[in-house]
C-alpha atoms as a PDB file:
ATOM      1  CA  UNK A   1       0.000   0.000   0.000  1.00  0.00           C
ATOM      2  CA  UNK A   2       0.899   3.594  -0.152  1.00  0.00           C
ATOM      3  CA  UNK A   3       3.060   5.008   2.016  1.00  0.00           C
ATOM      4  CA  UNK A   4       2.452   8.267   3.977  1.00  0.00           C
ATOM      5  CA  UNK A   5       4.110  11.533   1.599  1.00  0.00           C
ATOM      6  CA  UNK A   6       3.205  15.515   1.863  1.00  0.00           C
ATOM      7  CA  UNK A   7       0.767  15.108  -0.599  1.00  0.00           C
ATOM      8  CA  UNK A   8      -1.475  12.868   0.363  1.00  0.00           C
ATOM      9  CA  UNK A   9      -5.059  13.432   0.943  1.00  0.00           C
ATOM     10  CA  UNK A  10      -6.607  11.819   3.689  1.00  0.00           C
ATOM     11  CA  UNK A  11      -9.674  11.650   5.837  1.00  0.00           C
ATOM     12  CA  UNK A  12     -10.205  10.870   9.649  1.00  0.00           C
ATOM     13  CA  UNK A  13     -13.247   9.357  10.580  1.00  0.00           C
ATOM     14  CA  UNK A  14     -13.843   9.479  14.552  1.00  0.00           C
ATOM     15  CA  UNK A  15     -16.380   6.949  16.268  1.00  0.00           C
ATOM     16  CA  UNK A  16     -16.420   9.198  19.661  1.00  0.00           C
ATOM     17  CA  UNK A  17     -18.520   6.988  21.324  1.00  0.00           C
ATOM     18  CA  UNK A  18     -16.270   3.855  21.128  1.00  0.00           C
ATOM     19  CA  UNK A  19     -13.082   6.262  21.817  1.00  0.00           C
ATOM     20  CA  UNK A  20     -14.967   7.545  24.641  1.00  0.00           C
ATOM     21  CA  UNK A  21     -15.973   4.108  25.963  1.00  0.00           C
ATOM     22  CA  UNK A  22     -12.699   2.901  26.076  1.00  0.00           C
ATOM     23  CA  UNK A  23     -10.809   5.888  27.136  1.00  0.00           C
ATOM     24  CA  UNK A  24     -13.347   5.982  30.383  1.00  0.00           C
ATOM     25  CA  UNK A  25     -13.254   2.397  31.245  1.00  0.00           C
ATOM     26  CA  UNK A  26      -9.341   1.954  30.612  1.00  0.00           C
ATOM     27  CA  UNK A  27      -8.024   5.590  32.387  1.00  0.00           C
ATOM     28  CA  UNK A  28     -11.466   6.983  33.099  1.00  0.00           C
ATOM     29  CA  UNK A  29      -9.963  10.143  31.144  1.00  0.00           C
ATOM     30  CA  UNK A  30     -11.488  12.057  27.430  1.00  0.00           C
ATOM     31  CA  UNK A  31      -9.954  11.772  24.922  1.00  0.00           C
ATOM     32  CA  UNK A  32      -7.540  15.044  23.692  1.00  0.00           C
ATOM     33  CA  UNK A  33      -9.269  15.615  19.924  1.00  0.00           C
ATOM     34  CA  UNK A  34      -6.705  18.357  18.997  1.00  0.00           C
ATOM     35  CA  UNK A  35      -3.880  15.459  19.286  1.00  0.00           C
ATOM     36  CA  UNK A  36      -5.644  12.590  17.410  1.00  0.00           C
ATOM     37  CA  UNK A  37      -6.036  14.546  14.569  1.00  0.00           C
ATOM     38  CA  UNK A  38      -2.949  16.104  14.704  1.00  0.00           C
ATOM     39  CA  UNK A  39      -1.320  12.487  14.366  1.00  0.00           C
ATOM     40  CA  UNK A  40      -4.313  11.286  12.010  1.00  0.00           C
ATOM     41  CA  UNK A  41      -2.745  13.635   9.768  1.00  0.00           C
ATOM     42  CA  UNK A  42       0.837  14.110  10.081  1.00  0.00           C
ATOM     43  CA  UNK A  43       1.532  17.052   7.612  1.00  0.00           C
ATOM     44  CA  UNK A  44      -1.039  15.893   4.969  1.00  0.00           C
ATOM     45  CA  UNK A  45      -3.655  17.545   3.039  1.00  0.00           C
ATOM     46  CA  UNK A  46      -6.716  16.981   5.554  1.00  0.00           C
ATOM     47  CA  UNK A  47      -9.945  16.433   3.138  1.00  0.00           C
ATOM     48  CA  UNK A  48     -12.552  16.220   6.089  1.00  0.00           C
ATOM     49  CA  UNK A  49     -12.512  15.491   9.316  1.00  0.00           C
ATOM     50  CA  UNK A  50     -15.576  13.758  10.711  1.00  0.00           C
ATOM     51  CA  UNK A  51     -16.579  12.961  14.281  1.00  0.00           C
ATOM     52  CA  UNK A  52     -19.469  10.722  14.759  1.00  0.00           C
ATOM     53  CA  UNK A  53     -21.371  11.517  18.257  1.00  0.00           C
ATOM     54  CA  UNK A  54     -24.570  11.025  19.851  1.00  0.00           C
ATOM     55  CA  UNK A  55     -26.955  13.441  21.679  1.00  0.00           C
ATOM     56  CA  UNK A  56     -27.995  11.578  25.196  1.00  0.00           C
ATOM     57  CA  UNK A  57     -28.931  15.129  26.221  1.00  0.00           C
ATOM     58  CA  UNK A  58     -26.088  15.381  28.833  1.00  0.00           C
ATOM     59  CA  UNK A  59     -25.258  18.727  30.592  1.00  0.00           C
ATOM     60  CA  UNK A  60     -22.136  19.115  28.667  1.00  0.00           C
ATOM     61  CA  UNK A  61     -22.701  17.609  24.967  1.00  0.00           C
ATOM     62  CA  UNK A  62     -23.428  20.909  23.851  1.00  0.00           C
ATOM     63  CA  UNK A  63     -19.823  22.455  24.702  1.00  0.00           C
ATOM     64  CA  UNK A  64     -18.088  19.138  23.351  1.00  0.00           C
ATOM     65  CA  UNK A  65     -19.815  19.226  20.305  1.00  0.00           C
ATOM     66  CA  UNK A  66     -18.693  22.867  19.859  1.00  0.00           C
ATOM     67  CA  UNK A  67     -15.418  22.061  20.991  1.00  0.00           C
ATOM     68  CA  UNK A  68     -14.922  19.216  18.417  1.00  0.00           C
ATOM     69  CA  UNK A  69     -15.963  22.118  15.310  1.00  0.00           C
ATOM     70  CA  UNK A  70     -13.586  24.559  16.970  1.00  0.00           C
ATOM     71  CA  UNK A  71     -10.982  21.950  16.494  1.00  0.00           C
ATOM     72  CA  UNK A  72     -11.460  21.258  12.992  1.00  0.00           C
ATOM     73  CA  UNK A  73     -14.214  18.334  13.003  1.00  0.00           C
ATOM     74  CA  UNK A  74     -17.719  18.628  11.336  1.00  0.00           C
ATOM     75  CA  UNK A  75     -20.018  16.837  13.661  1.00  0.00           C
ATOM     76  CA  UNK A  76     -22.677  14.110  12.603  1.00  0.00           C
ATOM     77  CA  UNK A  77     -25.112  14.219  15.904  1.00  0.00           C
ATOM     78  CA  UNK A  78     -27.243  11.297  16.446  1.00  0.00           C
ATOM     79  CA  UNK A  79     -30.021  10.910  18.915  1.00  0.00           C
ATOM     80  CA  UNK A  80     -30.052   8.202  20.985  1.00  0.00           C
ATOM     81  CA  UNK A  81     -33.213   5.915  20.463  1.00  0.00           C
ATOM     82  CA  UNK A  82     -34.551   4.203  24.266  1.00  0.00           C
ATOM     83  CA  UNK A  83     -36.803   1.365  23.400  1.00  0.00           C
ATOM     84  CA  UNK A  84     -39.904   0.448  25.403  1.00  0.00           C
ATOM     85  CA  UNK A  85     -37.853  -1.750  27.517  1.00  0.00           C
ATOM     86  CA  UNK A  86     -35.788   0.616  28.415  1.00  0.00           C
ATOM     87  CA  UNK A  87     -32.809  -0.593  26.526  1.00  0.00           C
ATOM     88  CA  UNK A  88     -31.211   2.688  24.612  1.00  0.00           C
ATOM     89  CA  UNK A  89     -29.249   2.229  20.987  1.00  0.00           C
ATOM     90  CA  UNK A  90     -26.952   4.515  19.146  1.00  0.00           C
ATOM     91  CA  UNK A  91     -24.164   3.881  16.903  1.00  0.00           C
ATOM     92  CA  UNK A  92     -22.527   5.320  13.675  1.00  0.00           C
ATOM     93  CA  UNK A  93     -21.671   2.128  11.581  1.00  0.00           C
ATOM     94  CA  UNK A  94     -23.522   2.571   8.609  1.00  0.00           C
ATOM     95  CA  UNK A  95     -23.101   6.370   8.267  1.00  0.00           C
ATOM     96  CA  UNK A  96     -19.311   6.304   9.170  1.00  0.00           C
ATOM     97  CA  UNK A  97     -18.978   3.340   6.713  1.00  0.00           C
ATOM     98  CA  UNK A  98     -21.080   5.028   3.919  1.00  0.00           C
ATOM     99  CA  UNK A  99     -18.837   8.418   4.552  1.00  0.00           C
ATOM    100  CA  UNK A 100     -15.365   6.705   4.089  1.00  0.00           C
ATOM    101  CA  UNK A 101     -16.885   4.845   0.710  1.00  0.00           C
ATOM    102  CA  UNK A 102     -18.273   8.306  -0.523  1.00  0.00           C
ATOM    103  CA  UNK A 103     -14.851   9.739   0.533  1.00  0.00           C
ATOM    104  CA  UNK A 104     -12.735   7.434  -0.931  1.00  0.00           C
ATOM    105  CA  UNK A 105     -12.252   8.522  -4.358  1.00  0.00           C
ATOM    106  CA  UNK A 106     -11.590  11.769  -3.062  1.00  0.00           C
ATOM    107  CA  UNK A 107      -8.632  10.905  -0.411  1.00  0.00           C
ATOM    108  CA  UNK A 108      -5.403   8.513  -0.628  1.00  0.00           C
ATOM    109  CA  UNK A 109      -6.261   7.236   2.916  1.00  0.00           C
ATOM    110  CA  UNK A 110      -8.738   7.338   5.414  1.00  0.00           C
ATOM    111  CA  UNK A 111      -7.900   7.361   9.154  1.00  0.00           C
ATOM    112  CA  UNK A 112     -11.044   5.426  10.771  1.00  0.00           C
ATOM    113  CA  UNK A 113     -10.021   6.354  15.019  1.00  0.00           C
ATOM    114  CA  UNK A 114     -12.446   3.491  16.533  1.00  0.00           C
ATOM    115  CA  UNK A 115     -11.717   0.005  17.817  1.00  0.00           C
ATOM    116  CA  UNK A 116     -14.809  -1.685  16.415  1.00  0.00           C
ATOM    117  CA  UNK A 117     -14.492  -4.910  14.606  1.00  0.00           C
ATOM    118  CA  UNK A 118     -17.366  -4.101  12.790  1.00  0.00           C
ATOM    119  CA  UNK A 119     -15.375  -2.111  10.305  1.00  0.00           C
ATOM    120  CA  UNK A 120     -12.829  -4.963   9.715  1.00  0.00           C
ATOM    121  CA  UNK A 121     -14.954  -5.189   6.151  1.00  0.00           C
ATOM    122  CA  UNK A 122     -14.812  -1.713   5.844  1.00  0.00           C
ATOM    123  CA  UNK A 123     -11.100  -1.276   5.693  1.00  0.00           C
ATOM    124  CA  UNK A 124     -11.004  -4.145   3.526  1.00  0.00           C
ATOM    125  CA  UNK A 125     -13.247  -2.830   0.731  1.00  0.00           C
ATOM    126  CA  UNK A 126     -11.225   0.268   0.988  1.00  0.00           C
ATOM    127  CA  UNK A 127      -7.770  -1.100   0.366  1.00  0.00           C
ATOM    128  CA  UNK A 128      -9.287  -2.723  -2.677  1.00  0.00           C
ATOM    129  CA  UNK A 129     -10.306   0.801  -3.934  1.00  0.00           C
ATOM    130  CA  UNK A 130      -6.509   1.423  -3.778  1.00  0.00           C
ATOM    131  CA  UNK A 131      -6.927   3.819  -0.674  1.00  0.00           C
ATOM    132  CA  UNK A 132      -4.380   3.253   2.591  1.00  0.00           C
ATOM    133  CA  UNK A 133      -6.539   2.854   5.775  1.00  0.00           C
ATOM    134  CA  UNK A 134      -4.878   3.742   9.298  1.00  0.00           C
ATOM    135  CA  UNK A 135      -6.850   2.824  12.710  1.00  0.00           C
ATOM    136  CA  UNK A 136      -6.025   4.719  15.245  1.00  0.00           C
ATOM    137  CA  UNK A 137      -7.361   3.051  18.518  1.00  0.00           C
ATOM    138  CA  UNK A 138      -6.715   2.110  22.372  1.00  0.00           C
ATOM    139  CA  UNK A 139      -4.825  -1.513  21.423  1.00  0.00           C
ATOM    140  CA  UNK A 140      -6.614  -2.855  24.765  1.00  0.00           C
ATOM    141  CA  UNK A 141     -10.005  -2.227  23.189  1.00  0.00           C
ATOM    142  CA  UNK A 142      -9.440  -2.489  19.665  1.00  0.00           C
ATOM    143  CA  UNK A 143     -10.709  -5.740  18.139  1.00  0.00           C
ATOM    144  CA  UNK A 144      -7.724  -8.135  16.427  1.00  0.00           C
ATOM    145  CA  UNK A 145      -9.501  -8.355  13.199  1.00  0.00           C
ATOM    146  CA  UNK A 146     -10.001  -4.645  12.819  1.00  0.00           C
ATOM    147  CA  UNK A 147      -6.166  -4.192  13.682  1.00  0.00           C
ATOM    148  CA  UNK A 148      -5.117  -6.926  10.903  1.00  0.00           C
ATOM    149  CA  UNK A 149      -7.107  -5.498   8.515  1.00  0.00           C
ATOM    150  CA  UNK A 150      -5.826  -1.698   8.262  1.00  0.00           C
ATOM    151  CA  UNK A 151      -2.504  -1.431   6.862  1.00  0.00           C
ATOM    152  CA  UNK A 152      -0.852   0.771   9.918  1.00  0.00           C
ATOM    153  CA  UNK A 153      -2.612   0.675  13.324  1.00  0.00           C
ATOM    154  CA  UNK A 154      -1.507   3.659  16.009  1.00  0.00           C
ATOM    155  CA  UNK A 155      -2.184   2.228  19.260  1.00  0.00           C
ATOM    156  CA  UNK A 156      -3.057   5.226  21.324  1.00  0.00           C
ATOM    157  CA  UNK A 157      -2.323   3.170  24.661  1.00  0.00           C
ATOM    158  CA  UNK A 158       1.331   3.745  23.799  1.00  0.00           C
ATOM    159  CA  UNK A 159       1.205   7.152  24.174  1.00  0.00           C
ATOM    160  CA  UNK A 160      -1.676   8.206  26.675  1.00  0.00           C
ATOM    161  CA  UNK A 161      -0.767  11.592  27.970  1.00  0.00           C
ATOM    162  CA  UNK A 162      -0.358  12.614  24.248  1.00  0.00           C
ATOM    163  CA  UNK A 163      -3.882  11.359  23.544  1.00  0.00           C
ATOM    164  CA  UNK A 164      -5.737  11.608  27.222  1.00  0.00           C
ATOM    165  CA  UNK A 165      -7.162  15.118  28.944  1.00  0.00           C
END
């Protein structure tokens, strides 16, 4: 696969619930944005910069979501669904995985920072397209097959006061 040069494009894609999930029950710390996509782009042309997150109407979404566009991310808000047993869902699979596949004849590479097997298939279809795929991702909570299937994975455990507030 391509290698990383000044002229690549690239994209990051952030799953902020799974960063946040494993950030809090690892170091119960956040996660420092302005440093993941420093290193999600290391001195490339940054495309777009997504970050997936969902509205549980908590005190202090409003201020993070702000604080993720001051940084550079457009935000894709989801509300979170409870179901009559009480049970809540929310997650960004399909629209994070339909973003990277619209994106990927625009970019080189795609940075997907989530540890979510789920998107094992993902990365795969977009190597075939020809694009490099990077996971950034707390190695801990970051599933093997997801890890095998990008062609550089950035372990963010190896560095946590770079990538932890």
């Amino acid at each position: 696969m391509t290698e990383i040069h000044p002229d690549q494009r690239v994209a990051v894609l952030t799953d902020s619930q799974n960063l946040y999930h494993s950030s809090q029950s690892t170091y119960s710390r956040k996660i420092n944005y302005t440093a993941l996509l420093e290193e999600a782009v290391r001195d490339r042309a940054l495309v777009r910069a997504l970050a997936y997150v969902i509205r549980a109407d908590s005190p202090d979404e409003g201020s993070f979501f702000e604080a993720l566009r001051d940084i550079g991310f457009e935000t894709r808000i989801k509300d979170i669904k409870t179901f009559a047993d009480g049970s809540k869902k929310a997650d960004w699979d399909v629209g994070m995985s339909l973003d990277a596949i619209t994106l990927a004849s625009h970019v080189d590479a795609v940075v997907l920072c989530t540890g979510d097997g789920d998107f094992a298939r993902l990365c795969s279809h977009l190597r075939h397209e020809g694009v490099r795929v990077e996971v950034m991702a707390f190695g801990n909570a970051a599933a093997e097959e997801l890890i095998e299937a990008a062609d550089e994975f950035i372990d963010l455990a190896e560095d946590e006061e770079t990538y932890l507030l």
